[in-house]
Protein backbone atom coordinates (compact mmCIF):
# COMPACT_ATOMS: atom_id res chain seq x y z
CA UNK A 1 -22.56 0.32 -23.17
CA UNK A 2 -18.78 0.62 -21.94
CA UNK A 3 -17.74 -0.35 -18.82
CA UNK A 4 -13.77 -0.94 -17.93
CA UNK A 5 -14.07 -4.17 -16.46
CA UNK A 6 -16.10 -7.43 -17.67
CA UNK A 7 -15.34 -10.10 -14.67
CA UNK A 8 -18.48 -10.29 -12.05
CA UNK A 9 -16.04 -9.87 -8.94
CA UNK A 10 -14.09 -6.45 -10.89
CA UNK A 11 -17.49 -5.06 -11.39
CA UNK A 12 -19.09 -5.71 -7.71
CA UNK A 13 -15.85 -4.04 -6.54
CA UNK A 14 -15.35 -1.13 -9.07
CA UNK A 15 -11.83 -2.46 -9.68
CA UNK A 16 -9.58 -4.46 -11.37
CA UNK A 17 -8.87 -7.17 -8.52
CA UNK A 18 -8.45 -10.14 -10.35
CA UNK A 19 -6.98 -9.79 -14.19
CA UNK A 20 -8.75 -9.81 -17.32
CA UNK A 21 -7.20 -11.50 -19.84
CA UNK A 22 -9.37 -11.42 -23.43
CA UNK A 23 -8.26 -12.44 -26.58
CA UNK A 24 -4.84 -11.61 -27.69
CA UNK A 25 -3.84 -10.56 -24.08
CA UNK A 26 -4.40 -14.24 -22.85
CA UNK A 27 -1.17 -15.79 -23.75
CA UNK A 28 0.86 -18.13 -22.01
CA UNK A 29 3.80 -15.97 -21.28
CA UNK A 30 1.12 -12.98 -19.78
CA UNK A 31 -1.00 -16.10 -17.87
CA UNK A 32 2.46 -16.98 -16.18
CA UNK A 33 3.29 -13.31 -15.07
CA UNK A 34 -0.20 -13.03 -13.94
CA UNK A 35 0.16 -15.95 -11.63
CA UNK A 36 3.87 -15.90 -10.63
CA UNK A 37 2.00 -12.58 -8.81
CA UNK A 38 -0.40 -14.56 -6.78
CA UNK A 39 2.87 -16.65 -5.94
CA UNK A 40 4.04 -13.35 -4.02
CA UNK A 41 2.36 -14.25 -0.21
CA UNK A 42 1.88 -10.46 0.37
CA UNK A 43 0.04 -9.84 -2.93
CA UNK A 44 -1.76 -12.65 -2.44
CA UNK A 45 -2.71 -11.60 0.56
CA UNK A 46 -4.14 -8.61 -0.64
CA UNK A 47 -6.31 -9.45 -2.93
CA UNK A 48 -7.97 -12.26 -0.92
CA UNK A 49 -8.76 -9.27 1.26
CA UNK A 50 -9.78 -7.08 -1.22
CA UNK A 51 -12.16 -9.82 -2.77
CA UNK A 52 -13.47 -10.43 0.93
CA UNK A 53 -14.68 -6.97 0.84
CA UNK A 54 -16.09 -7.31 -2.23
CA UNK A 55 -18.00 -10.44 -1.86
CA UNK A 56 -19.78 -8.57 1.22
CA UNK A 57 -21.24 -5.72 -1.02
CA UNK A 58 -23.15 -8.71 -2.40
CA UNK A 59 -24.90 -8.59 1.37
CA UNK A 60 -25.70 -12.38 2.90
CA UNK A 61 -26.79 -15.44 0.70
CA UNK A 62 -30.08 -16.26 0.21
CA UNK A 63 -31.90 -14.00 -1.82
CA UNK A 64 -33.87 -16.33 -3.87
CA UNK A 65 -35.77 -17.39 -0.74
CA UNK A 66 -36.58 -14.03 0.22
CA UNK A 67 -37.76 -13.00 -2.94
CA UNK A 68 -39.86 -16.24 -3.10
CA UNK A 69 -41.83 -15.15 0.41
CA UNK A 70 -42.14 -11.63 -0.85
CA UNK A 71 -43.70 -12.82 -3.96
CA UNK A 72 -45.96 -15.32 -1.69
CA UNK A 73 -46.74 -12.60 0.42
CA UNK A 74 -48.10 -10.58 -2.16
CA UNK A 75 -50.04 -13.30 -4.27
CA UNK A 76 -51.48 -14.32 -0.99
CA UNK A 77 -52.77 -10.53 -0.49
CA UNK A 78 -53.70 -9.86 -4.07
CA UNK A 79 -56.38 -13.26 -3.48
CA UNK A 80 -56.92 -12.00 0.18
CA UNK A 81 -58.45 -8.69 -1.55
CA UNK A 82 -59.92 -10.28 -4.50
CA UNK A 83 -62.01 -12.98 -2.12
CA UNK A 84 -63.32 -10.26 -0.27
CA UNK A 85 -64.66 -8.26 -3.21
CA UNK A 86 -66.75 -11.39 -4.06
């Protein structure tokens, strides 16, 4: 499998909005440079607004609950229809 990004948030959005920094590339002097960026107030501002729409992709919060009542739901219908065959 290949895929050009690893972090959650680049994936959900298809780009590189936050840096990845593996291995050799995470050194101090490259960890500085990439936050002396989020220093800048217009950059910054971008990419809170470019994470925004990304986190919304993820649609609302939640979804365990729904998935519990659909699974409820359906274990209640599967005994529903097995009760009636008896």
């Amino acid at each position: 499998m290949s895929a050009e990004h690893f972090g959650l948030i680049n994936l959900i959005a298809g780009e590189r909005l936050v840096p990845e920094l593996m291995q050799k590339e995470l050194t101090g002097e490259r960890l500085a440079e990439e936050l002396k960026k989020l220093l800048d107030k217009k950059q910054n501002e971008a990419v809170q607004r470019r994470l925004k729409e990304a986190t919304k992709r993820l649609g609302e919060g939640g979804a365990s609950g729904r998935a519990a009542k659909v699974i409820l739901r359906t274990v209640r219908s599967w005994k529903e229809k097995n009760e009636s065959k008896e």
